[in-house]
Protein backbone atom coordinates (compact mmCIF):
# COMPACT_ATOMS: atom_id res chain seq x y z
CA UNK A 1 0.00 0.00 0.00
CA UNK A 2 1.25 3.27 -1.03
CA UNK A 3 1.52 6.80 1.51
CA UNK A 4 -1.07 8.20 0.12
CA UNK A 5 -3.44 5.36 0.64
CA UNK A 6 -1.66 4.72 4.35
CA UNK A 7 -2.35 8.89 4.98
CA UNK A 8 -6.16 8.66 3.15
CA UNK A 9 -7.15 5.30 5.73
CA UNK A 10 -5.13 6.75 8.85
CA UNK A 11 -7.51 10.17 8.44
CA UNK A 12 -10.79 8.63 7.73
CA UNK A 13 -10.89 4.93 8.98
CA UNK A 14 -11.23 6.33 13.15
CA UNK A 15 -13.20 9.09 11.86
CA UNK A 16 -16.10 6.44 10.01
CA UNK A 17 -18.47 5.22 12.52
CA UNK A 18 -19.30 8.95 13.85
CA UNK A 19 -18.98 10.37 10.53
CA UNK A 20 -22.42 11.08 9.61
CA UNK A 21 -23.23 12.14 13.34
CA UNK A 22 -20.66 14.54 13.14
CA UNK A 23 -22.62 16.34 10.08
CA UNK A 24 -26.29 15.37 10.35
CA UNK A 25 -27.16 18.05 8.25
CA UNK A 26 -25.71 18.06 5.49
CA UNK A 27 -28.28 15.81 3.39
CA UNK A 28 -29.96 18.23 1.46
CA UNK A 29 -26.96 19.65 0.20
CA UNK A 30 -26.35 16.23 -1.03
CA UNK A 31 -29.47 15.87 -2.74
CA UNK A 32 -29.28 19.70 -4.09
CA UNK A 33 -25.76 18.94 -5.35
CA UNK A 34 -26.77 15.33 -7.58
CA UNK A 35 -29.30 17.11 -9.13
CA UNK A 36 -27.49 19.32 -10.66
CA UNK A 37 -25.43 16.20 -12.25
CA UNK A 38 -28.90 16.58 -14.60
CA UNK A 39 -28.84 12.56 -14.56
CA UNK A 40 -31.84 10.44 -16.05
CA UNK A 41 -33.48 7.58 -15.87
CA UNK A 42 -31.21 4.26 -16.64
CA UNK A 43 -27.97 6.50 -16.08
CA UNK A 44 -24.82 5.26 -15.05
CA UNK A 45 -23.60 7.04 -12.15
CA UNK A 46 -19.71 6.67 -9.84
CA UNK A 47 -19.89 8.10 -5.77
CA UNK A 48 -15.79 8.29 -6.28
CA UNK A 49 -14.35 8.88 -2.82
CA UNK A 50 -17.98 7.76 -1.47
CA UNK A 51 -17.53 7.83 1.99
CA UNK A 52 -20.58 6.49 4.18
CA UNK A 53 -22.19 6.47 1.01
CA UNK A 54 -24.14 9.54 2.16
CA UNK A 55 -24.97 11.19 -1.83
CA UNK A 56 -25.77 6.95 -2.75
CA UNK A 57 -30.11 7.58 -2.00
CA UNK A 58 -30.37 10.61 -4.00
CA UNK A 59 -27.85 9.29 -6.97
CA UNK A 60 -30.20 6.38 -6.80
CA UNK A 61 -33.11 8.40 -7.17
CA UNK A 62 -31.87 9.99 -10.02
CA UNK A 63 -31.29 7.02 -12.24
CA UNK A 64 -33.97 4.82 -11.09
CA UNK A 65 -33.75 1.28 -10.71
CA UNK A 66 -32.83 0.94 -14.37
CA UNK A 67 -30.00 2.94 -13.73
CA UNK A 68 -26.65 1.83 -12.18
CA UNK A 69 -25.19 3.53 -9.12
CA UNK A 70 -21.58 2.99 -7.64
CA UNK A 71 -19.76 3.68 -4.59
CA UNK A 72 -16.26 3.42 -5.01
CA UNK A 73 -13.73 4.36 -1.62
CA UNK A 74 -10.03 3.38 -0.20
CA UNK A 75 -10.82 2.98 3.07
CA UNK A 76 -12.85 0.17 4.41
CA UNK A 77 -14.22 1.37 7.72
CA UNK A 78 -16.10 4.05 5.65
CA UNK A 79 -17.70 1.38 3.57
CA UNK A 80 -18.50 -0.43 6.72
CA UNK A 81 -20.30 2.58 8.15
CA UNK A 82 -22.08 2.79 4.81
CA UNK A 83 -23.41 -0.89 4.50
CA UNK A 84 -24.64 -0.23 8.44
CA UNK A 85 -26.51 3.10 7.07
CA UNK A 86 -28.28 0.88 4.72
CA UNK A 87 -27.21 2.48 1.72
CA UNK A 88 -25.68 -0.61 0.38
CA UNK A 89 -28.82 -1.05 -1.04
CA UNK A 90 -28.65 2.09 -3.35
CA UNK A 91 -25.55 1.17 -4.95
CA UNK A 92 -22.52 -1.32 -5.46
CA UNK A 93 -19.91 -0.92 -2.92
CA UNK A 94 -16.24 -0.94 -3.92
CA UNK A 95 -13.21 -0.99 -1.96
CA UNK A 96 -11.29 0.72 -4.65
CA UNK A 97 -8.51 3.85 -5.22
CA UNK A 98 -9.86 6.75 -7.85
CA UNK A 99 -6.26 6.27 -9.09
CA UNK A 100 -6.67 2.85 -10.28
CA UNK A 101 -10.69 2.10 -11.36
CA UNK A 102 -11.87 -1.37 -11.83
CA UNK A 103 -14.20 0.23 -14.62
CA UNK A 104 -14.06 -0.11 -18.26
CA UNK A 105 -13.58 2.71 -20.18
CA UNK A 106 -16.15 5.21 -21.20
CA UNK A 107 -18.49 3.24 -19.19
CA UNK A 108 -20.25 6.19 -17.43
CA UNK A 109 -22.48 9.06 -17.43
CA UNK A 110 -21.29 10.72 -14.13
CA UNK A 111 -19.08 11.06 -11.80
CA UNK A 112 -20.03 12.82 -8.19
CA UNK A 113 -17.05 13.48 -5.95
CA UNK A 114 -17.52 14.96 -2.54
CA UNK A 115 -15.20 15.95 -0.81
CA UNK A 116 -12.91 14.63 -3.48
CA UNK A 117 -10.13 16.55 -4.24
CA UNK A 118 -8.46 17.70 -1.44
CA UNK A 119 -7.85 14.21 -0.41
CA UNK A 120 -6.28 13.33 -4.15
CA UNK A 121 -2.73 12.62 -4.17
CA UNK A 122 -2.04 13.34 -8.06
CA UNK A 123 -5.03 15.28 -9.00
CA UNK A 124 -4.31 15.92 -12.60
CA UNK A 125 -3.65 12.21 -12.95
CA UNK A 126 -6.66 10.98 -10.83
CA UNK A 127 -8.97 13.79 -12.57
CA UNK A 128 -7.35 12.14 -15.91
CA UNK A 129 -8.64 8.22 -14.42
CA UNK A 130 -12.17 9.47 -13.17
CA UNK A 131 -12.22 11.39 -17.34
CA UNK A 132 -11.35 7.41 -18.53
CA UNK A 133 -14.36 6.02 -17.12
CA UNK A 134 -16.71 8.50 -18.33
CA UNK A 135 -18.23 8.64 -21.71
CA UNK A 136 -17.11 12.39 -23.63
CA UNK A 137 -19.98 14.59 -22.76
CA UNK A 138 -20.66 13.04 -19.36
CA UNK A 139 -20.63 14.97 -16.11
CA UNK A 140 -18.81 15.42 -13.17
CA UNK A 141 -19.66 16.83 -10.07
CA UNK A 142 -17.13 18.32 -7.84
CA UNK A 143 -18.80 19.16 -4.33
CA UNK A 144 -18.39 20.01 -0.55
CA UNK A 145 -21.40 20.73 1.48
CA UNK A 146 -19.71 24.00 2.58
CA UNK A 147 -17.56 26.57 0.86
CA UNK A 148 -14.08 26.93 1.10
CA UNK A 149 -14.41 29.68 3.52
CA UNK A 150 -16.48 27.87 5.58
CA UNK A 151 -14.71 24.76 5.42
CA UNK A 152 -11.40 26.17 6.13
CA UNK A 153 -13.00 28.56 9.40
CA UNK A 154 -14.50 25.09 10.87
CA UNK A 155 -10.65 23.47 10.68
CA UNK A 156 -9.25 26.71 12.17
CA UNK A 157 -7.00 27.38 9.01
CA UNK A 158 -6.98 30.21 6.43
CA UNK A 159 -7.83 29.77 2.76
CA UNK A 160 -4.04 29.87 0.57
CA UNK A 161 -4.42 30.80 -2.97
CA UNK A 162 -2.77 27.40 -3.57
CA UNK A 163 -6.30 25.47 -3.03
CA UNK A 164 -7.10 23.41 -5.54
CA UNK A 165 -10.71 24.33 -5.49
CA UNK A 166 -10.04 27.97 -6.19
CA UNK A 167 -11.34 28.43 -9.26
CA UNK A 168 -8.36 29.61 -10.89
CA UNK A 169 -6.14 26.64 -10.02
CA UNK A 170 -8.92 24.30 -10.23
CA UNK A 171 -10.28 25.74 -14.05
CA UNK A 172 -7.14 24.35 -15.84
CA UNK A 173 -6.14 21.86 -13.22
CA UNK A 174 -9.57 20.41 -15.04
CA UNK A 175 -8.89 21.16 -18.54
CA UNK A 176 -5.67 19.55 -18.63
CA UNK A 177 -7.22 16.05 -17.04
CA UNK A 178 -9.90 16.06 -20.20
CA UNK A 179 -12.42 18.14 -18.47
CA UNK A 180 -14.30 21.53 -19.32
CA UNK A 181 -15.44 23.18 -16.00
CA UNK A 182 -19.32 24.21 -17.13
CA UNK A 183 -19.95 26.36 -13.68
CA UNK A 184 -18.67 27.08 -10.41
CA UNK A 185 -20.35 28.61 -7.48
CA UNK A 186 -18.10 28.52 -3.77
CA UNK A 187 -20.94 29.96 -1.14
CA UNK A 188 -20.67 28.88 2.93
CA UNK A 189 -23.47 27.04 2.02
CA UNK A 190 -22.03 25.03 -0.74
CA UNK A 191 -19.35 24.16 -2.88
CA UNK A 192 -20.02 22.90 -6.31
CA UNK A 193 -18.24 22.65 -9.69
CA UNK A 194 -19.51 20.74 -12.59
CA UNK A 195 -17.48 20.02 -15.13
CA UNK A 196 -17.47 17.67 -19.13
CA UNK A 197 -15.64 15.05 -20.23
CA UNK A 198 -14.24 16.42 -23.12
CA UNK A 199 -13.19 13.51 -25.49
């Protein structure tokens, strides 16, 4: 197992059974967030970096039971937590890295990452493995359920302008991994960037 996989488990895997505790809240966000994905009926849809599988119900809503909804994450207590939410039962659970997907290519209409990319260790090159899976023209989501701002007040740090999810560092860091950024809003109540595969 690589560092980056050792540092990704270390931070989450005592941090899983109280996660969704911790943030009760933050549901409708979740649900706000997926439907701007603008998925339909029979879609094919990746949670990458799922987590307790918390945006799994309302990606599962989206598609349908036609449709085909994943939950791919590196750290097994969080898939634990999610299988004990119940959400197992909106989507496929895999113990998988972003870096490396056990997807074919093209094989995708979305991709929803909260959360995401602050916790990628090669982000062009993981943004360029999440752009493989996806079919050109499908979506991905970028999304925290608070801005930057916001996010960086509740860890007691200041935002740098060296944050990936600035949209200046995060427009290109995009387009160079096969991906045209679409929109970008960064409020305390929401972070959200949508972006296209670009083929």
């Amino acid at each position: 197992m690589s560092d980056d996989h050792t540092h990704v488990q270390d931070f989450f895997s005592p941090r899983a059974a109280d996660w969704d505790s911790r943030f009760p809240d933050d549901g409708p966000a979740y649900a706000a967030a997926v439907t701007e994905l603008g998925l339909r009926e029979g879609d094919r849809v990746l949670d990458a970096g799922c987590g307790t599988g918390r945006a799994l119900p309302p990606l599962r809503t989206a598609v349908g039971r036609s449709g085909v909804v994943v939950g791919a994450d590196l750290t097994p207590a969080m898939l634990e937590a999610a299988v004990r939410a119940g959400r197992d039962g909106d989507g496929q659970l895999l113990l998988a890295d972003v870096a490396a997907l056990p997807l074919r290519s093209g094989s995708l209409d979305a991709v929803f990452g909260a959360g995401l990319i602050s916790h990628l260790p090669r982000p062009a090159d993981n943004l360029r493995e999440l752009a493989r899976v996806v079919r050109p023209g499908g979506v991905l989501a970028l999304f925290h359920p608070i801005g930057r701002a916001a996010l960086a007040a509740r860890q007691g740090r200041r935002i740098t302008p060296e944050d990936l999810r600035a949209e200046p560092n995060l427009r290109p860091l995009l387009a160079g991994s096969g991906w045209r950024m679409t929109s970008y809003v960064d409020e305390d109540s929401r972070f959200l960037a949508l972006a296209v595969h670009e083929d």
